[in-house]
Protein backbone atom coordinates (compact mmCIF):
# COMPACT_ATOMS: atom_id res chain seq x y z
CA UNK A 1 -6.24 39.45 4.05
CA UNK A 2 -8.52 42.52 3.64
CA UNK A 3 -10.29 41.06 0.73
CA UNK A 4 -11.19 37.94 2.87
CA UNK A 5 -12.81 40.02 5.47
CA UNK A 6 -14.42 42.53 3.03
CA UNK A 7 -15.87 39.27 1.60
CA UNK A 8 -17.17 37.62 4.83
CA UNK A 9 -18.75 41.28 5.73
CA UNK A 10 -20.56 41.20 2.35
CA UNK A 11 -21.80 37.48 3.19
CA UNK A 12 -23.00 38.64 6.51
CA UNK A 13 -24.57 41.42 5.76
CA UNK A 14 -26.22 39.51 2.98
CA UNK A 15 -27.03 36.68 4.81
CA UNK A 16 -25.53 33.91 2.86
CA UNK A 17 -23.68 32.84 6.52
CA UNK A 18 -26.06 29.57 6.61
CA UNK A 19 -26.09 29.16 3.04
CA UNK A 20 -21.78 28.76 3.20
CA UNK A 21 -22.72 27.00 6.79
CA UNK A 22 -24.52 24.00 5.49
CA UNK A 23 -22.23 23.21 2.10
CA UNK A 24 -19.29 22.98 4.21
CA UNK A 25 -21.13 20.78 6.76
CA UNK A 26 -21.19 17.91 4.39
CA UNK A 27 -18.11 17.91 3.03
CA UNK A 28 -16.37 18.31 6.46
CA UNK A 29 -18.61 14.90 7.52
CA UNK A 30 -17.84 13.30 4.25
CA UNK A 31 -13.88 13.62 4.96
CA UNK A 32 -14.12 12.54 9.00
CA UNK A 33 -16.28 9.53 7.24
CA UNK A 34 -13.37 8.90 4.61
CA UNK A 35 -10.57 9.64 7.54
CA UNK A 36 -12.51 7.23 10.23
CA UNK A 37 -12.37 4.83 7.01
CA UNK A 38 -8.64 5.09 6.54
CA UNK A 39 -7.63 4.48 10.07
CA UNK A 40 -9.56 1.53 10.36
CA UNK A 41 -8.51 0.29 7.68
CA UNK A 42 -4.82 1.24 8.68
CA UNK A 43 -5.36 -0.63 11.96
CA UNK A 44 -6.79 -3.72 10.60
CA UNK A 45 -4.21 -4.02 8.31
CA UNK A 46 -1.72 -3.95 10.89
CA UNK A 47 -3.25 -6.41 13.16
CA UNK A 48 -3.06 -8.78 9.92
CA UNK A 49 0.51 -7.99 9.77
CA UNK A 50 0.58 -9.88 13.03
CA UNK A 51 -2.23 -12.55 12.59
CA UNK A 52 -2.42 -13.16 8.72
CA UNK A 53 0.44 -14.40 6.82
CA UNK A 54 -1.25 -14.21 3.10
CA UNK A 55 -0.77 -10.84 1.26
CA UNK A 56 -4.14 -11.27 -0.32
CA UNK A 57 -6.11 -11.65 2.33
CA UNK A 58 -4.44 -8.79 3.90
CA UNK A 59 -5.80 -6.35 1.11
CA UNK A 60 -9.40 -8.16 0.62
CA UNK A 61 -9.42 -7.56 4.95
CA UNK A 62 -8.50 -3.77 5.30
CA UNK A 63 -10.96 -2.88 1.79
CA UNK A 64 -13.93 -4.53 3.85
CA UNK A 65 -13.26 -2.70 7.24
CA UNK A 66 -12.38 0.63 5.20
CA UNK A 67 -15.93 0.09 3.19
CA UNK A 68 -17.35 -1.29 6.97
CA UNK A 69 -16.03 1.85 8.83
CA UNK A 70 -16.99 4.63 6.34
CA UNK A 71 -20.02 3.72 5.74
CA UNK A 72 -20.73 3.54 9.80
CA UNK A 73 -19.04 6.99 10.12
CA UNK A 74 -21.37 7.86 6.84
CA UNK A 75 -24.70 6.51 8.89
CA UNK A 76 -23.61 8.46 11.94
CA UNK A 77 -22.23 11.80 10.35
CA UNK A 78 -26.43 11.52 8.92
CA UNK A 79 -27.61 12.01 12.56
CA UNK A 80 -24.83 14.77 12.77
CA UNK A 81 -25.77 16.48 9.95
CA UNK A 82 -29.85 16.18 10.28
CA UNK A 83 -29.33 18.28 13.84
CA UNK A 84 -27.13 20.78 11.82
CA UNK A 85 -29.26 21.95 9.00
């Protein structure tokens, strides 16, 4: 526990607090883009439980709203990220 505080007292004094600041940016948007991916394509594929009797088209349906809502969480997180940095 010491260590880790030494450590963040050496980055601030440094000043490598925005350098740290804008790596982990990205990869925290790039997981809530992968996680807003995942749970749409969790909830489509359990409204084509309901609708949808074909396996197939199950799968082929939840991989296109996965790809549909990461990359809209991806275009958004840009806008997120742009008024970070």
């Amino acid at each position: 526990m010491e260590a880790g505080k030494n450590t963040w007292n050496m980055f601030s004094q440094l000043g490598f607090i925005p350098v740290i600041n804008d790596y982990l940016i990205e990869n925290v948007l790039f997981f809530t883009s992968i996680a807003v991916g995942a749970i749409s394509c969790l909830v489509a594929y359990i409204l084509t439980l309901v609708v949808i009797e074909d396996g197939t088209v199950r799968g082929v349906t939840a991989f296109i709203v996965f790809l549909v809502g990461l990359v809209i969480s991806l275009i958004l997180n840009t806008v997120v990220s742009s008024a970070v940095a």
